[in-house]
C-alpha atoms as a PDB file:
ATOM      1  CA  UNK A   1     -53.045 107.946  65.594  1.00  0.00           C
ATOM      2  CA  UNK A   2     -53.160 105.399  68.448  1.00  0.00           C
ATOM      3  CA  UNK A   3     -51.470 106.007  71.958  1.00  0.00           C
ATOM      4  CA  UNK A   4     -48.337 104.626  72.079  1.00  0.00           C
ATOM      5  CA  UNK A   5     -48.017 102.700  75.554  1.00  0.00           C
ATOM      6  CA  UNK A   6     -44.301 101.658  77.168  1.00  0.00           C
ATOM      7  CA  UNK A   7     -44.155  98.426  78.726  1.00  0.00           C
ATOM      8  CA  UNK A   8     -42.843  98.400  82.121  1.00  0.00           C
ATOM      9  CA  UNK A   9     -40.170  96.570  83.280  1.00  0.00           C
ATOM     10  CA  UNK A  10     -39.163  95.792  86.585  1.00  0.00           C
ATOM     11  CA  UNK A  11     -36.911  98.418  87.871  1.00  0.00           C
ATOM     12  CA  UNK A  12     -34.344  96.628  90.497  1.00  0.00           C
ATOM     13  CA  UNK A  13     -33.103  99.318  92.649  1.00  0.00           C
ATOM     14  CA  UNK A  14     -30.538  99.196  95.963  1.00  0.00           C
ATOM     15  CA  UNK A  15     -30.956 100.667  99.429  1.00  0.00           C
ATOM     16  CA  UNK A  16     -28.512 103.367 100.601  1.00  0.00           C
ATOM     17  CA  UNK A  17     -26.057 101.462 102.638  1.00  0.00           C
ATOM     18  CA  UNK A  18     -25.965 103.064 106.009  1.00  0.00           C
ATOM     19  CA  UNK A  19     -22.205 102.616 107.562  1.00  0.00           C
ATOM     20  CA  UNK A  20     -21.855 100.251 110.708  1.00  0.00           C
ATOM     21  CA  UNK A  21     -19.510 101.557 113.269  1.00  0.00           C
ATOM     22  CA  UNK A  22     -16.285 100.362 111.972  1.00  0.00           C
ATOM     23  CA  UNK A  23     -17.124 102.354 108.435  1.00  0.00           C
ATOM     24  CA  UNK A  24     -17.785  99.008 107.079  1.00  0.00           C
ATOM     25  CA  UNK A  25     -21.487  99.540 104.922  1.00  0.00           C
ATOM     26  CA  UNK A  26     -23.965  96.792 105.550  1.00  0.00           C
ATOM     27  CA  UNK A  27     -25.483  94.969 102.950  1.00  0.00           C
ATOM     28  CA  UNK A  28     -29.032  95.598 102.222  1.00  0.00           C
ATOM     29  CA  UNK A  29     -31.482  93.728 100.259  1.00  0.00           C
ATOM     30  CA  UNK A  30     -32.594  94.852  96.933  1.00  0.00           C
ATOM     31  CA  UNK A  31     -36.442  96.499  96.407  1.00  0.00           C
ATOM     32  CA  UNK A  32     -38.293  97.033  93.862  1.00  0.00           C
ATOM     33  CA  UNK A  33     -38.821 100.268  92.654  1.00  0.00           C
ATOM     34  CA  UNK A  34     -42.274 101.975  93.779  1.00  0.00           C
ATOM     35  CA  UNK A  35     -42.473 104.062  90.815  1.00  0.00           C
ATOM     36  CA  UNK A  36     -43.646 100.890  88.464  1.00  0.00           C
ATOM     37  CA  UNK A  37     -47.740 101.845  87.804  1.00  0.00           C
ATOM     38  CA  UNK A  38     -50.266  99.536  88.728  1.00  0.00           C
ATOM     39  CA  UNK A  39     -51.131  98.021  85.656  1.00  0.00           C
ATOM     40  CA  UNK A  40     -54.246  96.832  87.088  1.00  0.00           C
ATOM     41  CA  UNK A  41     -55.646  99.955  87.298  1.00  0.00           C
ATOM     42  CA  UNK A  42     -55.845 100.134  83.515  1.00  0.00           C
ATOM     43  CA  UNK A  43     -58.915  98.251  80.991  1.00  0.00           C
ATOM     44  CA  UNK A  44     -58.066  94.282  81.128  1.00  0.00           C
ATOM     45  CA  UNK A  45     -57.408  94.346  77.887  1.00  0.00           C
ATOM     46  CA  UNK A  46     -54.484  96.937  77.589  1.00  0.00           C
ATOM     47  CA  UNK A  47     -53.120  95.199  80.828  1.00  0.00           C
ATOM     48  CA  UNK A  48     -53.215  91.774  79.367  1.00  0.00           C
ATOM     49  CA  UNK A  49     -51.365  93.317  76.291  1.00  0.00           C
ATOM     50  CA  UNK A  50     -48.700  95.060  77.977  1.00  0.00           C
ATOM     51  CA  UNK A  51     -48.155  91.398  80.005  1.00  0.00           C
ATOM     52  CA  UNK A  52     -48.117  88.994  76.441  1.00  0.00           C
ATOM     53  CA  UNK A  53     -45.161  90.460  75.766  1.00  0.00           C
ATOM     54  CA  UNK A  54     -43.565  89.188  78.766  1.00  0.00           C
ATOM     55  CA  UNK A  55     -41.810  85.490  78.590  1.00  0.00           C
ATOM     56  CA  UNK A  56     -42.760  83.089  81.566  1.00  0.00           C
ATOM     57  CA  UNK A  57     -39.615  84.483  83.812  1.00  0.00           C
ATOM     58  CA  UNK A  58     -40.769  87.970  83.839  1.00  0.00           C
ATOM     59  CA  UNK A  59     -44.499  86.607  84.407  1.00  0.00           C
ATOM     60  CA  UNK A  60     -43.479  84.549  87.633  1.00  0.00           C
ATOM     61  CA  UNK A  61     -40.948  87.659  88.456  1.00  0.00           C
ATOM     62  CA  UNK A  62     -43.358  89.897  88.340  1.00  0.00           C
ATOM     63  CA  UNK A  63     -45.890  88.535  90.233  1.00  0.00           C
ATOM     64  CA  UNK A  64     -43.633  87.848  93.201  1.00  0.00           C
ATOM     65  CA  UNK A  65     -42.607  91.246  93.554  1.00  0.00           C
ATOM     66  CA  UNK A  66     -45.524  93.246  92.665  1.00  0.00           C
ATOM     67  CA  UNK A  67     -47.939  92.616  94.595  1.00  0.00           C
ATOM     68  CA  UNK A  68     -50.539  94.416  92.939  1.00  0.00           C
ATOM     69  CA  UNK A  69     -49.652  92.107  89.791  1.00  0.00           C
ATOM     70  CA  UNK A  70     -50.125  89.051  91.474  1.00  0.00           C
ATOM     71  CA  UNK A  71     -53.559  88.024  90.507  1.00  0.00           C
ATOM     72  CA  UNK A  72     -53.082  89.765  86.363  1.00  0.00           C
ATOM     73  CA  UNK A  73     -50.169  87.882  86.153  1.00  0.00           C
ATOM     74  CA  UNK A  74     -52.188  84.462  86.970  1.00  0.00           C
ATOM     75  CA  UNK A  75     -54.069  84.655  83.612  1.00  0.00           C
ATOM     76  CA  UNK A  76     -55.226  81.923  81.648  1.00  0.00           C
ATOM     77  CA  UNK A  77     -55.107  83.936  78.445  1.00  0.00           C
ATOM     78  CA  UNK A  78     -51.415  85.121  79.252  1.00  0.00           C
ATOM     79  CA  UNK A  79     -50.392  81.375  79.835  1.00  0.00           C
ATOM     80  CA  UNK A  80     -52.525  80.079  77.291  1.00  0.00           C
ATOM     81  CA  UNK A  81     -50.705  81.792  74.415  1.00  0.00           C
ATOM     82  CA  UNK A  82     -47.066  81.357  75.892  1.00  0.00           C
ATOM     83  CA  UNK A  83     -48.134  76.963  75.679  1.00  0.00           C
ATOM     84  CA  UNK A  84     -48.636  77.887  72.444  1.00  0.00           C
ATOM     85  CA  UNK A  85     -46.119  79.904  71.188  1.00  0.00           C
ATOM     86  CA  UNK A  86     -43.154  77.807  72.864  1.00  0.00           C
ATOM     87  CA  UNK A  87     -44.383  74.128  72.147  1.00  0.00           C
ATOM     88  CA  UNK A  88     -46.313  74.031  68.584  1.00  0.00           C
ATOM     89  CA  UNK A  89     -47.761  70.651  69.771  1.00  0.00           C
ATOM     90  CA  UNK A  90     -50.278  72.340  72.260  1.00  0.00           C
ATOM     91  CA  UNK A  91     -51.799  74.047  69.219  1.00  0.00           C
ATOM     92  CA  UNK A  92     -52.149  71.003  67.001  1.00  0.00           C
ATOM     93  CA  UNK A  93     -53.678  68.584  69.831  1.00  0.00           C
ATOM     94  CA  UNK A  94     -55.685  71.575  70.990  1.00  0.00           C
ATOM     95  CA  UNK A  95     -58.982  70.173  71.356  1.00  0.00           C
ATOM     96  CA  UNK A  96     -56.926  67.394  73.464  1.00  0.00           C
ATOM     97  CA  UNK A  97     -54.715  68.785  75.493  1.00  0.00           C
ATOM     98  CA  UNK A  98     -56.267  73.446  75.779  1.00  0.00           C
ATOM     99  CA  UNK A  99     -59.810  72.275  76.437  1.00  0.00           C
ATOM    100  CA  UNK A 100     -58.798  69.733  79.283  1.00  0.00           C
ATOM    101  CA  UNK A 101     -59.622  70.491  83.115  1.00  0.00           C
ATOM    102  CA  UNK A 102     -56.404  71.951  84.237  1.00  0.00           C
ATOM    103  CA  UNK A 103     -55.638  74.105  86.957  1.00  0.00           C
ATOM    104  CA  UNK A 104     -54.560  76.612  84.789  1.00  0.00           C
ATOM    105  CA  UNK A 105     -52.584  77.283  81.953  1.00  0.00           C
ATOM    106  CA  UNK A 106     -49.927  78.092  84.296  1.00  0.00           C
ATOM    107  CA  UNK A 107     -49.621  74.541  85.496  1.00  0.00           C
ATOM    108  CA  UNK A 108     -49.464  72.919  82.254  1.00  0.00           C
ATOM    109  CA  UNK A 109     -47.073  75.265  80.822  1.00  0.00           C
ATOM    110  CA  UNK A 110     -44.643  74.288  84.004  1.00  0.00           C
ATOM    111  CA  UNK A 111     -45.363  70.905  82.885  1.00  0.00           C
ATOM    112  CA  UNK A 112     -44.399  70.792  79.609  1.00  0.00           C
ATOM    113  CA  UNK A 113     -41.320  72.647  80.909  1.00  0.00           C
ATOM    114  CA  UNK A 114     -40.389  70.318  83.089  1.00  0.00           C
ATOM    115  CA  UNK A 115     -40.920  67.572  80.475  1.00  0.00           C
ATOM    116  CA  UNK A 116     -38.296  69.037  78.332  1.00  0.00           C
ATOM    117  CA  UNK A 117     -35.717  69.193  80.706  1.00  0.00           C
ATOM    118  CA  UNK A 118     -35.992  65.466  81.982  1.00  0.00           C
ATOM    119  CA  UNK A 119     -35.786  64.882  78.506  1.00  0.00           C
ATOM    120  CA  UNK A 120     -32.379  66.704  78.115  1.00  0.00           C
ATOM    121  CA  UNK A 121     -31.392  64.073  80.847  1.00  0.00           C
ATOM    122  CA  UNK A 122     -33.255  61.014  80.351  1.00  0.00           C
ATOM    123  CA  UNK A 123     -35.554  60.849  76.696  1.00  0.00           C
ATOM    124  CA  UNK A 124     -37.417  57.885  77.620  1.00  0.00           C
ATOM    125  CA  UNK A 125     -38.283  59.288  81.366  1.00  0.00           C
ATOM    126  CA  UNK A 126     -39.440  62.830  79.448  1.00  0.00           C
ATOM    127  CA  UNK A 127     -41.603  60.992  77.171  1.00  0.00           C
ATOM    128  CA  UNK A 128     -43.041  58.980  80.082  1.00  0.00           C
ATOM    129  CA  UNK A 129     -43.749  61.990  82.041  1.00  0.00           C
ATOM    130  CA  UNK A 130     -45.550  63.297  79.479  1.00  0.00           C
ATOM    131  CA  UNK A 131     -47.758  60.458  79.115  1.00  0.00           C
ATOM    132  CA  UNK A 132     -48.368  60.152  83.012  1.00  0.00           C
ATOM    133  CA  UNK A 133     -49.694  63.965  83.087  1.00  0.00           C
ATOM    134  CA  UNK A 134     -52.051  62.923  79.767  1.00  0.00           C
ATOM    135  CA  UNK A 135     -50.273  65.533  77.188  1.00  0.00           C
ATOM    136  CA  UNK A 136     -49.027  63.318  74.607  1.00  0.00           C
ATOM    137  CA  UNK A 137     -50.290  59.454  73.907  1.00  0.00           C
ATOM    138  CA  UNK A 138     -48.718  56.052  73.222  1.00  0.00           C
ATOM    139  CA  UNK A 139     -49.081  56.412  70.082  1.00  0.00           C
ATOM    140  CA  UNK A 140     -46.101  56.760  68.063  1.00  0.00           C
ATOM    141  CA  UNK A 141     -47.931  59.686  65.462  1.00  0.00           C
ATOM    142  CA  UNK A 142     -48.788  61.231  68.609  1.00  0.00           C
ATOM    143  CA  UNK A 143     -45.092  61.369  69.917  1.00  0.00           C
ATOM    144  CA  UNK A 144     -43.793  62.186  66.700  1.00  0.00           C
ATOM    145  CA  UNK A 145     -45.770  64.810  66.411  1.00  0.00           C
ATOM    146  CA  UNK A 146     -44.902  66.530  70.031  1.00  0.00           C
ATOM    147  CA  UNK A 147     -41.247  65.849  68.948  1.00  0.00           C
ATOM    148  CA  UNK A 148     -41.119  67.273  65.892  1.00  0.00           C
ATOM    149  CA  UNK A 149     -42.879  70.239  66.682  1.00  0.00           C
ATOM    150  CA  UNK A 150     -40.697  70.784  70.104  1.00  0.00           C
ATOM    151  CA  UNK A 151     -37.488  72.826  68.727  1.00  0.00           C
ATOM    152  CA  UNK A 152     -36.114  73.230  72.247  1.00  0.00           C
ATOM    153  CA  UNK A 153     -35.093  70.072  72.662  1.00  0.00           C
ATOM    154  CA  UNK A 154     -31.570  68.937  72.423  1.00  0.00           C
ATOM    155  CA  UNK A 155     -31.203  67.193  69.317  1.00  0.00           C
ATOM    156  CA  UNK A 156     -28.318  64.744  70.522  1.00  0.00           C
ATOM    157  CA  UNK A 157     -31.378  63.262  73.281  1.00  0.00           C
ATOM    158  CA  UNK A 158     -33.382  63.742  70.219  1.00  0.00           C
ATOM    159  CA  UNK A 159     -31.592  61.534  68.239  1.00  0.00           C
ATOM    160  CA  UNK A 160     -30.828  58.807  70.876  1.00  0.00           C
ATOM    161  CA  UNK A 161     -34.685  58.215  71.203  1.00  0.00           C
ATOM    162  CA  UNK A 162     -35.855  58.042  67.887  1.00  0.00           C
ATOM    163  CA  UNK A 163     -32.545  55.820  66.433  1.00  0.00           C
ATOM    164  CA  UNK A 164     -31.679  53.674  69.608  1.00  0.00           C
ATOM    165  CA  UNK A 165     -34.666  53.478  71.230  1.00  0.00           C
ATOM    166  CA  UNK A 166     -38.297  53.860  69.031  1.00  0.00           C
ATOM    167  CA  UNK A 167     -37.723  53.453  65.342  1.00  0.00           C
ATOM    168  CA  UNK A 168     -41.410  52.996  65.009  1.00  0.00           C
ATOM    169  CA  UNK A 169     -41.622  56.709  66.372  1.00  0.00           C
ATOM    170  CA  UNK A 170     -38.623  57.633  63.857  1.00  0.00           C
ATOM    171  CA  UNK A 171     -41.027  56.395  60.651  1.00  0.00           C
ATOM    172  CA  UNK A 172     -43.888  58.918  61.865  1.00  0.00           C
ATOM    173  CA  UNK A 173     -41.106  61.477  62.610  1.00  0.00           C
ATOM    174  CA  UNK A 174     -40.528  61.309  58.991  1.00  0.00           C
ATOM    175  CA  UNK A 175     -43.230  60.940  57.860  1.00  0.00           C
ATOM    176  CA  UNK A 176     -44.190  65.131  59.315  1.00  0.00           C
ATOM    177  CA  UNK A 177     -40.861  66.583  57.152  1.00  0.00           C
ATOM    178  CA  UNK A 178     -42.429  68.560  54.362  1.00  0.00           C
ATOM    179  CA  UNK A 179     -39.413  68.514  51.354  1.00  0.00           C
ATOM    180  CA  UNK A 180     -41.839  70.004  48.844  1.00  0.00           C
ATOM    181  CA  UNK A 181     -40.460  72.947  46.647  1.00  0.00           C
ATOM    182  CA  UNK A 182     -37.035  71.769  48.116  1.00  0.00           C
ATOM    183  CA  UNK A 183     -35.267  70.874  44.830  1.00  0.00           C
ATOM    184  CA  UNK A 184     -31.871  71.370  45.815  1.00  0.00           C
ATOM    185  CA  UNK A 185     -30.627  67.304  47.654  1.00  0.00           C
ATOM    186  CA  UNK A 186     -27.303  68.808  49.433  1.00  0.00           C
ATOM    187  CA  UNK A 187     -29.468  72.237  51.059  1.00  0.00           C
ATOM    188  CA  UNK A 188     -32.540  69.544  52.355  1.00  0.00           C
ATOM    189  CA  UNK A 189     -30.333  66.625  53.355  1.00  0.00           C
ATOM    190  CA  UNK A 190     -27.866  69.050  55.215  1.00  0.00           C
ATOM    191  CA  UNK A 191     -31.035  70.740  56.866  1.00  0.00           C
ATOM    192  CA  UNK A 192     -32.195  67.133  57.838  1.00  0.00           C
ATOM    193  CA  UNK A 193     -29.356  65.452  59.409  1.00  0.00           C
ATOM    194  CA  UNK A 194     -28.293  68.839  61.287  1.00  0.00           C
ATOM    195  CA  UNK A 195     -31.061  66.682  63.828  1.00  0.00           C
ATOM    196  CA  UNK A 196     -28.951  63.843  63.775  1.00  0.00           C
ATOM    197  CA  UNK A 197     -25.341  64.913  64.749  1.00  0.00           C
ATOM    198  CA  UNK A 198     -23.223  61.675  63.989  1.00  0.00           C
ATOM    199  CA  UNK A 199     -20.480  62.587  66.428  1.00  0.00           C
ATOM    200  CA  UNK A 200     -22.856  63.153  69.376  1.00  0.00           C
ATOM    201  CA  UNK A 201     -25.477  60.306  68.703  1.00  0.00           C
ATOM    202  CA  UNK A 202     -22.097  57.893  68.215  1.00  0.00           C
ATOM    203  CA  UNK A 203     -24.784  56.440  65.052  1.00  0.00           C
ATOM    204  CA  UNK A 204     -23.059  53.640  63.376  1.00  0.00           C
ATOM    205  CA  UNK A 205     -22.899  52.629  59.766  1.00  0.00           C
ATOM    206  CA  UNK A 206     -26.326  51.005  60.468  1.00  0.00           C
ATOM    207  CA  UNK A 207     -28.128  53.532  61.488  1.00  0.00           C
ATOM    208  CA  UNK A 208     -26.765  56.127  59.069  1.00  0.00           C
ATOM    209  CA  UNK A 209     -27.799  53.996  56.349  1.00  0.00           C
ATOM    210  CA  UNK A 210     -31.391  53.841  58.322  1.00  0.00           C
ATOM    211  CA  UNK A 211     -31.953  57.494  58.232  1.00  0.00           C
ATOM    212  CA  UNK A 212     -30.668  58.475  55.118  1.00  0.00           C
ATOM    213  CA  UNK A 213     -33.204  55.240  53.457  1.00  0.00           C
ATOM    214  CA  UNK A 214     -35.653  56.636  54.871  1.00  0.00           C
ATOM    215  CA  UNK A 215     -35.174  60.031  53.956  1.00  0.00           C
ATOM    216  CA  UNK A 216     -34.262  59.257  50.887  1.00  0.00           C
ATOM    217  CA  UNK A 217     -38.311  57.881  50.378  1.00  0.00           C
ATOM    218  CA  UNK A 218     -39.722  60.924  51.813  1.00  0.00           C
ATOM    219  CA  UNK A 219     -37.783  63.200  49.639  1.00  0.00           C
ATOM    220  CA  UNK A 220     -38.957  61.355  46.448  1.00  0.00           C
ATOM    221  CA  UNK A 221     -42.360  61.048  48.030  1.00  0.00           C
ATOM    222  CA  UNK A 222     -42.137  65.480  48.596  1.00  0.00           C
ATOM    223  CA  UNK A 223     -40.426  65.995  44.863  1.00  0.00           C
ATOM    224  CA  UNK A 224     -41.926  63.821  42.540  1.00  0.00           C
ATOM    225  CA  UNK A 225     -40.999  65.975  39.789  1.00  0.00           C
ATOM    226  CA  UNK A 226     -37.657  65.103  40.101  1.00  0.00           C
ATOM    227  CA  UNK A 227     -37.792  62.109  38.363  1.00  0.00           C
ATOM    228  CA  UNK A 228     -35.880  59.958  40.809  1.00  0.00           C
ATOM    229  CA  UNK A 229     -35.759  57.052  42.050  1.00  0.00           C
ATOM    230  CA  UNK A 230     -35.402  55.760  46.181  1.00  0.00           C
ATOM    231  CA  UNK A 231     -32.115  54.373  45.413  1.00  0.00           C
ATOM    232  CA  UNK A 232     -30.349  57.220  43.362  1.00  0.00           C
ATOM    233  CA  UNK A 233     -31.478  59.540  45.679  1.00  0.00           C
ATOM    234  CA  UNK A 234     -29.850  57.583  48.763  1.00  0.00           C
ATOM    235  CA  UNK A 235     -26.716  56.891  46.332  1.00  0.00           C
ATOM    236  CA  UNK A 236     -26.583  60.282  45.982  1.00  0.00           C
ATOM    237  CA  UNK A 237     -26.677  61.130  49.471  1.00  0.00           C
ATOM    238  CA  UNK A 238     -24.071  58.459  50.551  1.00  0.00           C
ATOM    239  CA  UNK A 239     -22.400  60.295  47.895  1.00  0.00           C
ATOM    240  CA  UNK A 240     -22.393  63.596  49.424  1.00  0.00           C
ATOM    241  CA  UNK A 241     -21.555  62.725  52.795  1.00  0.00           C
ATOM    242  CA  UNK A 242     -18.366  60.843  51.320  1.00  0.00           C
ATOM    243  CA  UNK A 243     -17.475  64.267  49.933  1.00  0.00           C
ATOM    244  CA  UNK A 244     -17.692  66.409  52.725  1.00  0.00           C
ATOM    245  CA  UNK A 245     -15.372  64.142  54.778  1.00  0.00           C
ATOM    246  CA  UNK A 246     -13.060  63.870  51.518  1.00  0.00           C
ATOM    247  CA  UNK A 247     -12.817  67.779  51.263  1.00  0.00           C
ATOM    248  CA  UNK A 248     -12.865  68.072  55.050  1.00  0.00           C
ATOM    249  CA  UNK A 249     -10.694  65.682  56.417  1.00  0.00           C
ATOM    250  CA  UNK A 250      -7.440  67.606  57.251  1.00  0.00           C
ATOM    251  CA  UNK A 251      -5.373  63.652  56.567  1.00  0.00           C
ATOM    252  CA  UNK A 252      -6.650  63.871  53.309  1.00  0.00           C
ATOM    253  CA  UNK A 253      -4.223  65.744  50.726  1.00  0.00           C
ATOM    254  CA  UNK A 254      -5.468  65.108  47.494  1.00  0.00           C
ATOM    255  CA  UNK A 255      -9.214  66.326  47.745  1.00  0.00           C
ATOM    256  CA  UNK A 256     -11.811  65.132  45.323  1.00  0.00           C
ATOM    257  CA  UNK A 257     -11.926  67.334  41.893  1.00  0.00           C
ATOM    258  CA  UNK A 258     -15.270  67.820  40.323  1.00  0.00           C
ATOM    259  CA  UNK A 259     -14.637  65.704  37.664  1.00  0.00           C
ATOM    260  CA  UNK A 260     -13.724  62.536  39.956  1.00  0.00           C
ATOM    261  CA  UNK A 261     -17.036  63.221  42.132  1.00  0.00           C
ATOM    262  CA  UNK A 262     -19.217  62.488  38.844  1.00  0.00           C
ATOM    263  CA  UNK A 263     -17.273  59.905  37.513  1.00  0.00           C
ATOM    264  CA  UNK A 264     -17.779  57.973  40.922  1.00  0.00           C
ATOM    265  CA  UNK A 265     -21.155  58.604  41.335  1.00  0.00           C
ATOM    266  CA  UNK A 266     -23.013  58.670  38.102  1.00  0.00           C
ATOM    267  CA  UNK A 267     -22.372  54.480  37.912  1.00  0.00           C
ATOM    268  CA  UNK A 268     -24.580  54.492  40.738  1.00  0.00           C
ATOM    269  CA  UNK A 269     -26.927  56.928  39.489  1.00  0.00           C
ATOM    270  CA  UNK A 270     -28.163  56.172  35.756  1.00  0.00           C
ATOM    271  CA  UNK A 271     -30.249  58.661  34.152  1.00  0.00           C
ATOM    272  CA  UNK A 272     -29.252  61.339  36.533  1.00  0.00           C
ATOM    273  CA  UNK A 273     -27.528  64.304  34.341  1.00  0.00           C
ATOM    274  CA  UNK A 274     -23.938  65.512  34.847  1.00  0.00           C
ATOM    275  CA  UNK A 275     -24.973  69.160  35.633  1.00  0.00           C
ATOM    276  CA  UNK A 276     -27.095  67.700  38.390  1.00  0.00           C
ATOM    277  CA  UNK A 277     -24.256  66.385  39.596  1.00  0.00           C
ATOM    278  CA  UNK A 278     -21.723  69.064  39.249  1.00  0.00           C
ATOM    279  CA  UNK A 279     -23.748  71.530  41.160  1.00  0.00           C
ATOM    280  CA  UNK A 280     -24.188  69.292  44.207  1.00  0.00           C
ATOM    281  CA  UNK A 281     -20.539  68.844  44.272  1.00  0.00           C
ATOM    282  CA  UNK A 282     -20.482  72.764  43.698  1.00  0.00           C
ATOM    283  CA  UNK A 283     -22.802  73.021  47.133  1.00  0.00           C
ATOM    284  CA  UNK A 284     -20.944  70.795  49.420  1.00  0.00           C
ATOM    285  CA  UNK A 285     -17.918  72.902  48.053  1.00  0.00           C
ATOM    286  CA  UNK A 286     -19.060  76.123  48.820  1.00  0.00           C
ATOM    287  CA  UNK A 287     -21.326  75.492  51.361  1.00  0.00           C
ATOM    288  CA  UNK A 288     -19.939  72.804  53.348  1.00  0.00           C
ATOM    289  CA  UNK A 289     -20.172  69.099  53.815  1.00  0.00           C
ATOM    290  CA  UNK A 290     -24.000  67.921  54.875  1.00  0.00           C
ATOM    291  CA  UNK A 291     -23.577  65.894  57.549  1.00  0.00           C
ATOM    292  CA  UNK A 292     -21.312  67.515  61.143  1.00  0.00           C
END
């Protein structure tokens, strides 16, 4: 049976506060506590261990106030595997962007970090930065790619770049969605636009219809099996998102029955069967409506 090994933590401790002469105590600044081991005292490999399980916060903490952790803490393995592990896109390009002559690791994961949060601010300007520091290309695969692999980022400045501002990047974006085995329209269309909030992108009719064409394509494309057709799938999916508002909308009284859900959409949809039908209606219904 191995030896089970605790991973330290840094222990924040305060001072005794002595009194000053009016009995008021003095404020004194916090240590850290001596009884932490010096990890680099054990085989670099254990050491390295214990430290990958430490995000990039506790990394930088440490190192500041541990002295004796300073250099450990510095590794290119450590910060090689947290670029990974946080941006997917590092891993993909790796030949690219892991075997280029950084710094370190370090830097480029600060980098990438910083990237992201210009991006929260300004899409275009995180993009750019990107591209001035050589980690992703003008190519619109290439930015696709970083995009769709970077789940951090806020998917309202998400959606303002790819709709408003690089559709060609939007086509690639799609283009990476994998739908196969996904049978069920309402679960994969929901799933899909949850990256395109309506309300917070302010998307017009236009651009709604954009992104649900185009999904529509790569659906059929991912589910050939199916049977259907580019436009029955989008006439379904104009479809649904009319019924989540209808069963939604708090103005609405009457809400759409079962039976008036097929009879409005299966003009629009020949060849498509009624069950089909009836248990998308029965998602949105018990699941809730597919677009937010």
């Amino acid at each position: 049976m191995g030896t089970a090994f605790a991973i330290p933590r840094l222990q924040i401790l305060p001072e005794e506060e002595p009194t000053s002469k009016n009995g008021v105590a003095s404020q004194k600044k916090k240590h850290v506590s001596s009884e932490l081991p010096d990890i680099t005292l054990l085989p670099p490999e254990l050491a390295l261990h214990i430290l990958s399980n430490f995000n990039a916060t506790e990394l930088c903490l440490a190192g500041c106030e541990i002295k004796s952790w300073s250099e450990i803490t510095e590794d290119d393995v450590l910060w090689l595997n947290l670029v990974k592990s946080e941006w997917k896109y590092a891993a993909y390009v790796q030949e690219r962007i892991l075997e280029k002559s950084w710094q370190s690791f370090k830097k480029l994961y600060l980098l990438m970090d910083e990237a992201q949060l210009i991006f929260s601010i300004n899409p275009l300007k995180g993009i750019e930065y990107l591209q001035d520091h050589g980690i992703v290309t003008s190519q619109p695969d290439d930015i696709a790619l970083y995009l769709h692999s970077s789940k951090k980022l806020k998917k309202e400045e998400l959606c303002s770049y790819l709709v408003n501002h690089r559709k060609d990047v939007l086509d690639e974006y799609i283009q990476l969605e994998d739908y196969r085995n996904q049978a069920v329209l309402p679960n994969v269309l929901r799933n899909f636009l949850q990256n395109f909030p309506a309300r917070h992108c302010k998307l017009t009719q236009e651009d709604l219809a954009l992104l649900l064409h185009k999904f529509s394509g790569r659906y059929v494309h991912c589910n050939p099996e199916t049977g259907l057709s580019n436009e029955v799938v989008y006439n379904i999916c104009f479809s649904l998102m009319l019924l989540g508002t209808d069963l939604t909308h708090p103005l609405i009284k009457n809400k759409m029955s079962k039976r008036e859900f097929i009879r409005n959409t299966r003009h629009l949809t020949p060849g498509v069967d009624q069950d089909y039908l009836a248990h998308a209606y029965d998602n949105v219904y018990l699941i809730g409506p597919v677009a937010r």
